[in-house]
PDB file of N, CA and C in Angstrom:
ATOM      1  N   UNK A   1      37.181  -6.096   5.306  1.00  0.00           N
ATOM      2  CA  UNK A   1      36.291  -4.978   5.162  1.00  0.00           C
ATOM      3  C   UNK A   1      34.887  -5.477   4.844  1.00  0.00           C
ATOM      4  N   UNK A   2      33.725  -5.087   5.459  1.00  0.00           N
ATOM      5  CA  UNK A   2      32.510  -5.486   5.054  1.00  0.00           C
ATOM      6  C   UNK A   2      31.717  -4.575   4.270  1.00  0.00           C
ATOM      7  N   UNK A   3      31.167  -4.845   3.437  1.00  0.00           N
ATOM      8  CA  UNK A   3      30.307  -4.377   2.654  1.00  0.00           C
ATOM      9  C   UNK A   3      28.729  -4.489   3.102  1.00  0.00           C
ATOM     10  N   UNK A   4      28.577  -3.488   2.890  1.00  0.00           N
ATOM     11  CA  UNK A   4      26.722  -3.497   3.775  1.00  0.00           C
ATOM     12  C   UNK A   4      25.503  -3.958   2.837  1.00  0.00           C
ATOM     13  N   UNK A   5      25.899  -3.059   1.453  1.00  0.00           N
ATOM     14  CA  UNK A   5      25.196  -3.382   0.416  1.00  0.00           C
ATOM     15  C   UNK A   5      26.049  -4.137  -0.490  1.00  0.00           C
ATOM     16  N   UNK A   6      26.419  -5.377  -1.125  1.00  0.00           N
ATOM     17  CA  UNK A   6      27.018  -6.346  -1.387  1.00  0.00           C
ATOM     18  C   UNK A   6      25.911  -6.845  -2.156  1.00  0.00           C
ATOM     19  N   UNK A   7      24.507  -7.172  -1.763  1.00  0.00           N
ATOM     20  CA  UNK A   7      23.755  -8.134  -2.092  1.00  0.00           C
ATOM     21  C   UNK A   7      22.445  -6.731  -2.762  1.00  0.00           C
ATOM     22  N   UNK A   8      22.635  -5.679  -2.890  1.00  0.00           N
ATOM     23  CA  UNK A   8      21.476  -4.656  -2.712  1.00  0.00           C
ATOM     24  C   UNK A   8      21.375  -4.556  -4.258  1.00  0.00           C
ATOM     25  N   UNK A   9      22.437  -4.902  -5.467  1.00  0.00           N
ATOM     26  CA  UNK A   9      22.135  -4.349  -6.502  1.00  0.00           C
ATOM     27  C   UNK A   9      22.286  -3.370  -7.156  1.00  0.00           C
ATOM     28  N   UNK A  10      22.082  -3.063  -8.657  1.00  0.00           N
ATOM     29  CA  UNK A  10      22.188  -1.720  -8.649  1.00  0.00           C
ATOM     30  C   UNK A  10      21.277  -0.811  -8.699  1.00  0.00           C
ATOM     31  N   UNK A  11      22.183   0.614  -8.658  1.00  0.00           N
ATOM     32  CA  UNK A  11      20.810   1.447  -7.587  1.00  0.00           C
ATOM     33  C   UNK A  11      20.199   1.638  -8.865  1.00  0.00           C
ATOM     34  N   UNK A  12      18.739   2.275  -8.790  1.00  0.00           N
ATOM     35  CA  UNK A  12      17.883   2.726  -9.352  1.00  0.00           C
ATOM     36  C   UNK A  12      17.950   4.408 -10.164  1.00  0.00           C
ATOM     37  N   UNK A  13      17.832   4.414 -11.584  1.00  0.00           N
ATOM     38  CA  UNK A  13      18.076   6.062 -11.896  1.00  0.00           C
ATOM     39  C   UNK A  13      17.244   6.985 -11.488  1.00  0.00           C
ATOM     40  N   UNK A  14      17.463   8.414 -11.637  1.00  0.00           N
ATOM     41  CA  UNK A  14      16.451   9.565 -11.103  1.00  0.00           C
ATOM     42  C   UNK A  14      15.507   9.085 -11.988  1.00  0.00           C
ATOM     43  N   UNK A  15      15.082   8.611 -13.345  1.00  0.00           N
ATOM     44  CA  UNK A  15      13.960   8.665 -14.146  1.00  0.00           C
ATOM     45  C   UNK A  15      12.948   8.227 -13.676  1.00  0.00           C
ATOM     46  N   UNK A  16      13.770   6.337 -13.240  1.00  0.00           N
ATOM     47  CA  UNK A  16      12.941   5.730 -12.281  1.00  0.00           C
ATOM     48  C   UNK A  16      11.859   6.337 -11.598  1.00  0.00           C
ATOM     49  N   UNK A  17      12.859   6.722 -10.249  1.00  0.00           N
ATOM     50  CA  UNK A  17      12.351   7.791  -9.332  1.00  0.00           C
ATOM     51  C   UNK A  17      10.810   8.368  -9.366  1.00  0.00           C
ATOM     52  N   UNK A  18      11.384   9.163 -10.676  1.00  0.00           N
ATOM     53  CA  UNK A  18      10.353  10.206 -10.784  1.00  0.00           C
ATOM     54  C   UNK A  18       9.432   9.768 -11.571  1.00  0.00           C
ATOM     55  N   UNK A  19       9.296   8.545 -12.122  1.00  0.00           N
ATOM     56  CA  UNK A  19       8.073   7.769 -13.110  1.00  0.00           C
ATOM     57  C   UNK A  19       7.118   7.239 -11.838  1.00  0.00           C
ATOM     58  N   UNK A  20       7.833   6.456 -10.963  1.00  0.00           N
ATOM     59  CA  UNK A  20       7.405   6.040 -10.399  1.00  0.00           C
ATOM     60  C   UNK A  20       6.487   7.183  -8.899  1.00  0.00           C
ATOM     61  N   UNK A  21       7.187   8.221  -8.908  1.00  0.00           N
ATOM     62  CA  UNK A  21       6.668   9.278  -8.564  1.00  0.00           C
ATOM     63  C   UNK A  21       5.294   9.915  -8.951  1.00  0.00           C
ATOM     64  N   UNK A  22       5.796   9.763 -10.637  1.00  0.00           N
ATOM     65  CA  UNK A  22       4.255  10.649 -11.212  1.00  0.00           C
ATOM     66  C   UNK A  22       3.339   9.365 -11.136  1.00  0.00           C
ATOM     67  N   UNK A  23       3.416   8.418 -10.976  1.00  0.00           N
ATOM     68  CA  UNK A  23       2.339   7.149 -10.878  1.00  0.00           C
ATOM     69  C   UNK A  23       1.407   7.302  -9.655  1.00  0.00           C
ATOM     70  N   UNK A  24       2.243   7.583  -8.674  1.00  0.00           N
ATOM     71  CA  UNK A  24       1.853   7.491  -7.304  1.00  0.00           C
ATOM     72  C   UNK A  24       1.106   8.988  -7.362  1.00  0.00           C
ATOM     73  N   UNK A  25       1.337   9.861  -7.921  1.00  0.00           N
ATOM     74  CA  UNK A  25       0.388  11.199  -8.106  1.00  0.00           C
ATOM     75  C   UNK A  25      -0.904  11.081  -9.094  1.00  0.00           C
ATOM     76  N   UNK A  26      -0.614  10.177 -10.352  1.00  0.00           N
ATOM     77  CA  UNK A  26      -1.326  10.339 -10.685  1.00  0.00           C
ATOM     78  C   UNK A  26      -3.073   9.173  -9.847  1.00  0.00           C
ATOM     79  N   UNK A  27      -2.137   8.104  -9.235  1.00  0.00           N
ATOM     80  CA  UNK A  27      -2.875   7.228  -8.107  1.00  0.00           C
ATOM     81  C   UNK A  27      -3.828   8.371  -7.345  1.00  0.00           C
ATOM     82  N   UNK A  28      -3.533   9.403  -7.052  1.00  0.00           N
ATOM     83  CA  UNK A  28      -3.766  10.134  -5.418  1.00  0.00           C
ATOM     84  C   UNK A  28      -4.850  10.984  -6.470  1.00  0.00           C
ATOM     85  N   UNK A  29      -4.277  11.528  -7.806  1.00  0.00           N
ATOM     86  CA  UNK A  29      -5.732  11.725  -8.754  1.00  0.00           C
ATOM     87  C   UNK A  29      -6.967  11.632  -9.192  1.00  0.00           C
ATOM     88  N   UNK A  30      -6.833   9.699  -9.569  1.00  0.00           N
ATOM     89  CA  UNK A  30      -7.570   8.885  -9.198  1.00  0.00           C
ATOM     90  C   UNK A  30      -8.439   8.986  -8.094  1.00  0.00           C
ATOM     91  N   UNK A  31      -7.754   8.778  -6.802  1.00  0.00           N
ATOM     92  CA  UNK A  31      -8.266   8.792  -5.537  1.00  0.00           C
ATOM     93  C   UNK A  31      -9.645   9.756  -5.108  1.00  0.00           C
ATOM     94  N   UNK A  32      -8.683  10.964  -5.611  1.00  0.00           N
ATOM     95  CA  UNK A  32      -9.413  12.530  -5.864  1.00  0.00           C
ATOM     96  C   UNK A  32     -10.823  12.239  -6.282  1.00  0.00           C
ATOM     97  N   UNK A  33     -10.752  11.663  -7.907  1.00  0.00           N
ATOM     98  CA  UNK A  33     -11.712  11.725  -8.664  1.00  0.00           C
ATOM     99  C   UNK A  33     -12.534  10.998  -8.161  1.00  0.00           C
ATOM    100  N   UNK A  34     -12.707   9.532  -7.691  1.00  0.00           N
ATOM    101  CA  UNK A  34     -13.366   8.688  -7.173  1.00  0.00           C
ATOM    102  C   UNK A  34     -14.057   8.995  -6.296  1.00  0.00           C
ATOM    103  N   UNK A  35     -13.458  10.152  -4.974  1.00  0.00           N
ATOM    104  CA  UNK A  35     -14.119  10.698  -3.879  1.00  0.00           C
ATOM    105  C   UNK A  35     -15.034  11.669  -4.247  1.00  0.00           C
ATOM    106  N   UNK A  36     -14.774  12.758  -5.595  1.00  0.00           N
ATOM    107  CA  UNK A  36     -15.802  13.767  -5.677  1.00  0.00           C
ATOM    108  C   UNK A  36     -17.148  13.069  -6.292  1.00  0.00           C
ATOM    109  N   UNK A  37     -16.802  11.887  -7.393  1.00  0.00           N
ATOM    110  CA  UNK A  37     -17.454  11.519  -7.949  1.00  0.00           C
ATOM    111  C   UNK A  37     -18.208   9.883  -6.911  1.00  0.00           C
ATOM    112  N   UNK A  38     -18.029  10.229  -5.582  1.00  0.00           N
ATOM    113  CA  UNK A  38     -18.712   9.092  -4.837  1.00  0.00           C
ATOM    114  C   UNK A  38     -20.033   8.918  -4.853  1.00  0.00           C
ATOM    115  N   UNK A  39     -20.863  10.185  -4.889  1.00  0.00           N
ATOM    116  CA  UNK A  39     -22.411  10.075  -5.105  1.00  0.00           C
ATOM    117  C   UNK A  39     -22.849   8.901  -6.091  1.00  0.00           C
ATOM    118  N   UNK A  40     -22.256   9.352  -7.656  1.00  0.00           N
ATOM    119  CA  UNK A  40     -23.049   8.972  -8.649  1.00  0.00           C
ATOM    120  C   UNK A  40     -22.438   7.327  -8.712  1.00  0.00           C
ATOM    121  N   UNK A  41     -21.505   7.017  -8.097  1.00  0.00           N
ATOM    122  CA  UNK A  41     -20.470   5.285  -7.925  1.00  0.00           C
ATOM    123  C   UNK A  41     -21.596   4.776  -6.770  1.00  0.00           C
ATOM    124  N   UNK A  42     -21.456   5.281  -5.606  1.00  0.00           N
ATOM    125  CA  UNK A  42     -22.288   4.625  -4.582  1.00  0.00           C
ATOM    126  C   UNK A  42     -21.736   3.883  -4.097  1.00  0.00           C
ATOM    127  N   UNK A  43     -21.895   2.769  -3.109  1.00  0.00           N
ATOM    128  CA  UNK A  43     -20.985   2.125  -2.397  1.00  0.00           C
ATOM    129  C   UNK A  43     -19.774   1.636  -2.651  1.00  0.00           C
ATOM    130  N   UNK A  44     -19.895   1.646  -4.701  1.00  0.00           N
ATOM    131  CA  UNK A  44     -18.405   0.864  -4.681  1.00  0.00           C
ATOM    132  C   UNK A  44     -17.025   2.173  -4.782  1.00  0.00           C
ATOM    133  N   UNK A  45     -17.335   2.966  -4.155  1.00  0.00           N
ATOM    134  CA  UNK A  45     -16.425   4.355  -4.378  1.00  0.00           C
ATOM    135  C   UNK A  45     -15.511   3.712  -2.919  1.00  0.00           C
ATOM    136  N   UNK A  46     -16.180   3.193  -1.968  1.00  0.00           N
ATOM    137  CA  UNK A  46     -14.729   2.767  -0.801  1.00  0.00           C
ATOM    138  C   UNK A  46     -13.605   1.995  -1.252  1.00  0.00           C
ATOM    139  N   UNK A  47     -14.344   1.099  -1.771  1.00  0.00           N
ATOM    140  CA  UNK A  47     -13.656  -0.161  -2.149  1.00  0.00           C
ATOM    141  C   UNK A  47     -12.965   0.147  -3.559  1.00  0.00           C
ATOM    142  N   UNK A  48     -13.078   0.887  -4.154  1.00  0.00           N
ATOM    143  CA  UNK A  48     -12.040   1.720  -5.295  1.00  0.00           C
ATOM    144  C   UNK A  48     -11.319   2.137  -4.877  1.00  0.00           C
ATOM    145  N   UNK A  49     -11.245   3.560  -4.236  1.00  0.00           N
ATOM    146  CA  UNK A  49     -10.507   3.781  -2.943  1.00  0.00           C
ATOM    147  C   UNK A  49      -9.285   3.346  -1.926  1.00  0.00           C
ATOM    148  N   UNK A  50      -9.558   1.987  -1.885  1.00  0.00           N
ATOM    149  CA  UNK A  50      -8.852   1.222  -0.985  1.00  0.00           C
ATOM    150  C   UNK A  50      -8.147   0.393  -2.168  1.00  0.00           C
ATOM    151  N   UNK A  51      -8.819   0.076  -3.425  1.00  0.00           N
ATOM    152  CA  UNK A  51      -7.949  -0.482  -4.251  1.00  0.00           C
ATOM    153  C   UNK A  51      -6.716   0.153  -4.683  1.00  0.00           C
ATOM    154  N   UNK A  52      -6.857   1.743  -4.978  1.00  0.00           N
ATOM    155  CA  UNK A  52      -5.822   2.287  -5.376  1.00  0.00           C
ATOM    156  C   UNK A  52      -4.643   2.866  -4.418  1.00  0.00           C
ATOM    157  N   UNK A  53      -5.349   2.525  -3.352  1.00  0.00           N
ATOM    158  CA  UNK A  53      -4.507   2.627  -1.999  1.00  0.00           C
ATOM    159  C   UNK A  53      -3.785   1.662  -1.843  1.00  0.00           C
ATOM    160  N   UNK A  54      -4.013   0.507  -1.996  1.00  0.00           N
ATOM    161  CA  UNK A  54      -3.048  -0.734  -1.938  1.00  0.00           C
ATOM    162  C   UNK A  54      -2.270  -0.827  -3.257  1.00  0.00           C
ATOM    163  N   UNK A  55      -2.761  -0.288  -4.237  1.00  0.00           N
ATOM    164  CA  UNK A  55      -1.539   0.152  -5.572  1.00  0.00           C
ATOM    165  C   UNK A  55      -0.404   0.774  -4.765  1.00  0.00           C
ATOM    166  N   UNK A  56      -0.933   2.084  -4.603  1.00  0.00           N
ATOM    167  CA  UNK A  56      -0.069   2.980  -3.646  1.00  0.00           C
ATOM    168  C   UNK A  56       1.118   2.641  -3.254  1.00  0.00           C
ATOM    169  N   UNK A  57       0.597   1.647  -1.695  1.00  0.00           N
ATOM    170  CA  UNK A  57       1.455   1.014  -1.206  1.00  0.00           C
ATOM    171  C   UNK A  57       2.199  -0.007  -2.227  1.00  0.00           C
ATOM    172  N   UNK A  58       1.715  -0.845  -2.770  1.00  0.00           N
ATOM    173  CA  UNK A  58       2.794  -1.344  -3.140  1.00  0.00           C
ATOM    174  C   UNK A  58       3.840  -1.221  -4.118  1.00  0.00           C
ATOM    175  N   UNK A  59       3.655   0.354  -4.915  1.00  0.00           N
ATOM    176  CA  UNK A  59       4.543   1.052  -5.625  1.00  0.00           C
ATOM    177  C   UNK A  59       5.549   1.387  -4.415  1.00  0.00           C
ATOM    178  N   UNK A  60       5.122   2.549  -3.642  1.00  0.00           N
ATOM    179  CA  UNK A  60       6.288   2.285  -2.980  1.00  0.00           C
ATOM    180  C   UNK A  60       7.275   1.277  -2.113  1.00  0.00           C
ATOM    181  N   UNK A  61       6.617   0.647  -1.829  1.00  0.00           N
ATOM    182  CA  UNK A  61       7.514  -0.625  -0.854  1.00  0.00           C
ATOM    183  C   UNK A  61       8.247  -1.137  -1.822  1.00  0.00           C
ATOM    184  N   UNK A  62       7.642  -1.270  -3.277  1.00  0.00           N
ATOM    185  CA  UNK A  62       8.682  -2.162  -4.435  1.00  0.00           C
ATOM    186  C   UNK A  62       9.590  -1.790  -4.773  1.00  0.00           C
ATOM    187  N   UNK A  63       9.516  -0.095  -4.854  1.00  0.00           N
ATOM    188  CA  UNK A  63      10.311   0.485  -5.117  1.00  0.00           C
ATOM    189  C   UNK A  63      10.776   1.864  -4.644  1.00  0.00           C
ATOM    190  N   UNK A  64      10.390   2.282  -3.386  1.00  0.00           N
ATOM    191  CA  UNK A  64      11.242   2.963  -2.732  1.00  0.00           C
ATOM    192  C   UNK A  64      11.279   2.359  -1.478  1.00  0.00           C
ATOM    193  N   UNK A  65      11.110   1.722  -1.015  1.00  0.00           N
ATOM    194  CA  UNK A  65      11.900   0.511  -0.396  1.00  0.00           C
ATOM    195  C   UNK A  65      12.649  -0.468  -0.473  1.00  0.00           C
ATOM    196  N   UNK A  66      12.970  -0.355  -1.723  1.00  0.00           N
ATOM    197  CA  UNK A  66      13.696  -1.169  -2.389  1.00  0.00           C
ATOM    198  C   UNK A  66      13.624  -2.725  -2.132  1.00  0.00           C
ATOM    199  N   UNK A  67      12.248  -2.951  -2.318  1.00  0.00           N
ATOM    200  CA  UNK A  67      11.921  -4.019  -2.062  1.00  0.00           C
ATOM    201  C   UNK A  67      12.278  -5.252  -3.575  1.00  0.00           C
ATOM    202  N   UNK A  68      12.475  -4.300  -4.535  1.00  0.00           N
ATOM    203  CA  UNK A  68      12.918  -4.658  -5.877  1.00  0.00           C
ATOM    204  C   UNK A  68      14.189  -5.537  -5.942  1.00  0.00           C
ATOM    205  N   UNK A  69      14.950  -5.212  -5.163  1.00  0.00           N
ATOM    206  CA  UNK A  69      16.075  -6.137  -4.942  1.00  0.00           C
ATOM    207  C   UNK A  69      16.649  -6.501  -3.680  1.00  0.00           C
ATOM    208  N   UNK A  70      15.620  -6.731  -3.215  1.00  0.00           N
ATOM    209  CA  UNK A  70      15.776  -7.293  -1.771  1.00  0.00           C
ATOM    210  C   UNK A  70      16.187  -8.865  -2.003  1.00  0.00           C
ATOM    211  N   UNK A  71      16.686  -9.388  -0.954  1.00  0.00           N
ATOM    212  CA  UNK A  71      16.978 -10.912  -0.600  1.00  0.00           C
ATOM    213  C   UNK A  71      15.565 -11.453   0.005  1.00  0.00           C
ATOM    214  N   UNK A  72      15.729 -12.810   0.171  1.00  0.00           N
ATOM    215  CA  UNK A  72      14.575 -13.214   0.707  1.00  0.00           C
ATOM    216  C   UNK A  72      14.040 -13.052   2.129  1.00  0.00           C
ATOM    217  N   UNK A  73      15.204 -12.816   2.910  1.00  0.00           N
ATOM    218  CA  UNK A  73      14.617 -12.641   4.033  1.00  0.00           C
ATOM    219  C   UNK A  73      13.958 -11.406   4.192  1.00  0.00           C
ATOM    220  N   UNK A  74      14.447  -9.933   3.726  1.00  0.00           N
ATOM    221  CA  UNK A  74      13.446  -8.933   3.685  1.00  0.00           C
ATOM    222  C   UNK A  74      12.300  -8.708   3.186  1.00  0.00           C
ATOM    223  N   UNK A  75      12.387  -9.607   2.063  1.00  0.00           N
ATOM    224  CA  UNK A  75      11.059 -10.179   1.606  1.00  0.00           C
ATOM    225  C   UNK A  75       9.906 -10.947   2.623  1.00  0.00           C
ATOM    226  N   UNK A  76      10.354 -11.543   3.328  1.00  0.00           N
ATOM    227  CA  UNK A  76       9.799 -12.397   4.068  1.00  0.00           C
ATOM    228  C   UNK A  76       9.286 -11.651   5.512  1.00  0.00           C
ATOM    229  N   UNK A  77      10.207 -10.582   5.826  1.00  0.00           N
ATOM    230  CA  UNK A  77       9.963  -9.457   7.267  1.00  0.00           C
ATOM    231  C   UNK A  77       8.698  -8.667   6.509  1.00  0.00           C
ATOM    232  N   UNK A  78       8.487  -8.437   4.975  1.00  0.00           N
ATOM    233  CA  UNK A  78       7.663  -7.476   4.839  1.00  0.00           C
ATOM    234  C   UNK A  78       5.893  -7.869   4.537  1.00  0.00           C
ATOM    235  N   UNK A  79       6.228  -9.518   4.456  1.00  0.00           N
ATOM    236  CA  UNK A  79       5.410 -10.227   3.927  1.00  0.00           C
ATOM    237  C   UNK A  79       4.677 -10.663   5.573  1.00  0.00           C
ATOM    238  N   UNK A  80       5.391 -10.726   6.579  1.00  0.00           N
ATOM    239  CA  UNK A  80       5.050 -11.125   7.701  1.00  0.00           C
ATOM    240  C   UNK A  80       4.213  -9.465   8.679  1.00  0.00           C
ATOM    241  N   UNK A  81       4.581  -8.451   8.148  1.00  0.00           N
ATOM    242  CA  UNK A  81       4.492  -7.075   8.532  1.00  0.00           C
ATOM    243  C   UNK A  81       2.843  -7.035   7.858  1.00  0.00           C
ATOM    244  N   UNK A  82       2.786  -7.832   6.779  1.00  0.00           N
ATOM    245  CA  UNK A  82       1.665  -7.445   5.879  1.00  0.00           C
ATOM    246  C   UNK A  82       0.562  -8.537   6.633  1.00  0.00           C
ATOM    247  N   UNK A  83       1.206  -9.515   6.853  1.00  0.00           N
ATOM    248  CA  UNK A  83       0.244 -10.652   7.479  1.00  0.00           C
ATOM    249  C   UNK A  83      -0.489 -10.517   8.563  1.00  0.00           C
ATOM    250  N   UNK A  84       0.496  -9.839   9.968  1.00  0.00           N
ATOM    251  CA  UNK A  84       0.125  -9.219  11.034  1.00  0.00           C
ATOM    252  C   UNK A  84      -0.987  -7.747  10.644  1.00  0.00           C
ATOM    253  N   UNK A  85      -0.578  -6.843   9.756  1.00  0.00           N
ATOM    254  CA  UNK A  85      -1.939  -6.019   9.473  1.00  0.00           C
ATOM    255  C   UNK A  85      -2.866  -6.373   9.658  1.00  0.00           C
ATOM    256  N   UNK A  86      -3.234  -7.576   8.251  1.00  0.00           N
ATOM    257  CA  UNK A  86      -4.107  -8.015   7.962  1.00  0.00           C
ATOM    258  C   UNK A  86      -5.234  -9.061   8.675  1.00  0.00           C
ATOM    259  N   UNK A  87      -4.459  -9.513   9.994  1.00  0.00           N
ATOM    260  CA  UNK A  87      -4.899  -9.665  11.525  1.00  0.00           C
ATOM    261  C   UNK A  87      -5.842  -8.905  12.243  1.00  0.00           C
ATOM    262  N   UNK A  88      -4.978  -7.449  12.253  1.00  0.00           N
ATOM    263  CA  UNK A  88      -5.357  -6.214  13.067  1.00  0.00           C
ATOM    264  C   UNK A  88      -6.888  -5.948  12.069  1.00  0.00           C
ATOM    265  N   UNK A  89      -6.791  -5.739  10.786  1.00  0.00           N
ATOM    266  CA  UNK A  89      -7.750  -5.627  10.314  1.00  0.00           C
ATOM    267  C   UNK A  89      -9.011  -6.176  10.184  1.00  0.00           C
ATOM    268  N   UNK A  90      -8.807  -7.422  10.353  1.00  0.00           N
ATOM    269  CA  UNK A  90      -9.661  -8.825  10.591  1.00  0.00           C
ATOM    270  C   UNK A  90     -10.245  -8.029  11.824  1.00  0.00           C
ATOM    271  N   UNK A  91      -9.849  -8.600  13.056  1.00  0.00           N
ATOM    272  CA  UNK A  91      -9.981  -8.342  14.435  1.00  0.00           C
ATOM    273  C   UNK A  91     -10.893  -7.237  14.492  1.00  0.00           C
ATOM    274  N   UNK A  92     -10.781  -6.111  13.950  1.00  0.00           N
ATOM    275  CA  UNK A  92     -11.173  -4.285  14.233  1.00  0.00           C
ATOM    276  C   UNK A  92     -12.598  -5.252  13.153  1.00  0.00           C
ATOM    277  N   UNK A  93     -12.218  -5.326  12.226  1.00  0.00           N
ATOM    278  CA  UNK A  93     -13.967  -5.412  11.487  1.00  0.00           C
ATOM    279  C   UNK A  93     -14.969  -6.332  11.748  1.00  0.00           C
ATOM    280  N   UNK A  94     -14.167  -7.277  12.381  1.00  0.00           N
ATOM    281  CA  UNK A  94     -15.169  -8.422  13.506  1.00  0.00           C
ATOM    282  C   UNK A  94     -15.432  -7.594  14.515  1.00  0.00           C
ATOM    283  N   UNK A  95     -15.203  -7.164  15.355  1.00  0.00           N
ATOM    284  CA  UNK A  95     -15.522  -5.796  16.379  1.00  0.00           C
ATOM    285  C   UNK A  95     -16.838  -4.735  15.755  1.00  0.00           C
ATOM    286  N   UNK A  96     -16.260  -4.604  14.564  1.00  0.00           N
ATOM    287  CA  UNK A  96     -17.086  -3.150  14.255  1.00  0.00           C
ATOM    288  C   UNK A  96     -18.373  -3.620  13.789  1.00  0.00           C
ATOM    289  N   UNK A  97     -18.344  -4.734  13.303  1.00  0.00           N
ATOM    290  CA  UNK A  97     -19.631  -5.571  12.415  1.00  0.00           C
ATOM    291  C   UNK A  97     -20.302  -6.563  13.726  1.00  0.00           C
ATOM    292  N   UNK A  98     -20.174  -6.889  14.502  1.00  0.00           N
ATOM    293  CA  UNK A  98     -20.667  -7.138  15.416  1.00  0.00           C
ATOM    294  C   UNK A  98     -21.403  -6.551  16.751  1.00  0.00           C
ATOM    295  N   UNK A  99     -20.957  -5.550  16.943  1.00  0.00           N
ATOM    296  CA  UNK A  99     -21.124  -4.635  17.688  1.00  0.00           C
ATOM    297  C   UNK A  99     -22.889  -4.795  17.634  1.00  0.00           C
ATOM    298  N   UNK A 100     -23.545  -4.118  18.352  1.00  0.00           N
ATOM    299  CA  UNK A 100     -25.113  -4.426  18.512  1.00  0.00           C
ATOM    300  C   UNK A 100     -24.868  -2.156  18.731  1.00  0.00           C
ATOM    301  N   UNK A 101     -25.704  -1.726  18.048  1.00  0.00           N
ATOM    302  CA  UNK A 101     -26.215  -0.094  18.316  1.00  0.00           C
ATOM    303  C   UNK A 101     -26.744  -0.145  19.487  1.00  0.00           C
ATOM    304  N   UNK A 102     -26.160   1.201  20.159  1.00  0.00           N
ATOM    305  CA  UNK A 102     -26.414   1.442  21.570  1.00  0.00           C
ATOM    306  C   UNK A 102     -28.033   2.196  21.416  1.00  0.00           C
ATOM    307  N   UNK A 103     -29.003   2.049  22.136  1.00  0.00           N
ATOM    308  CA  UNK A 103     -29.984   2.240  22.403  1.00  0.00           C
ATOM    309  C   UNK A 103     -30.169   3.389  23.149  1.00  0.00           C
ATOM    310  N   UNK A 104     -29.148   4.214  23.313  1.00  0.00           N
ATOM    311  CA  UNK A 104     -28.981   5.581  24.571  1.00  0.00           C
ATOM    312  C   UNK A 104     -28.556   6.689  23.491  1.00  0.00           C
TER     313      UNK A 104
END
């Protein structure tokens, strides 16, 4: 008989869950506040922004992806998922920062 989850651990309680829930709300709060209050921050309101966005993400992937007790190789598919982004992202802002303004 095989077991699928064998290596997965044990599961996580509702408290968990929902801590980790109100984190990620109170993140998107944050987010909120940072955007109304972008005037008086000034440029560094993106880059706040994007910081608490990558919190975000990696609350959930740790833990509702259960990346918390993953083996290494899923570790390694998510780490390679993150690498390739961070490619795409490269690529698009060399594009966008290079670009010369159209004159028309």
């Amino acid at each position: 008989m095989h077991n699928e989850d064998a290596g997965a651990g044990p599961e996580p309680s509702n408290a968990s869950y929902f801590l980790i829930y109100g984190l990620i709300l109170a993140l998107i709060g944050a987010q909120v506040l940072v955007s109304m209050n972008s005037a008086s921050i000034g440029g560094a309101a993106i880059y706040l922004n994007l910081l608490i966005a990558g919190a975000q993400a990696c609350l959930l992937a740790y833990f509702f992806m259960h990346l918390k007790g993953a083996d290494n190789l899923t570790w390694l598919i998510a780490g390679a998922g993150l690498f390739w982004i961070a490619i795409m992202f490269i690529l698009m802002l060399n594009d966008y920062l290079t670009r010369q303004i159209a004159a028309y």
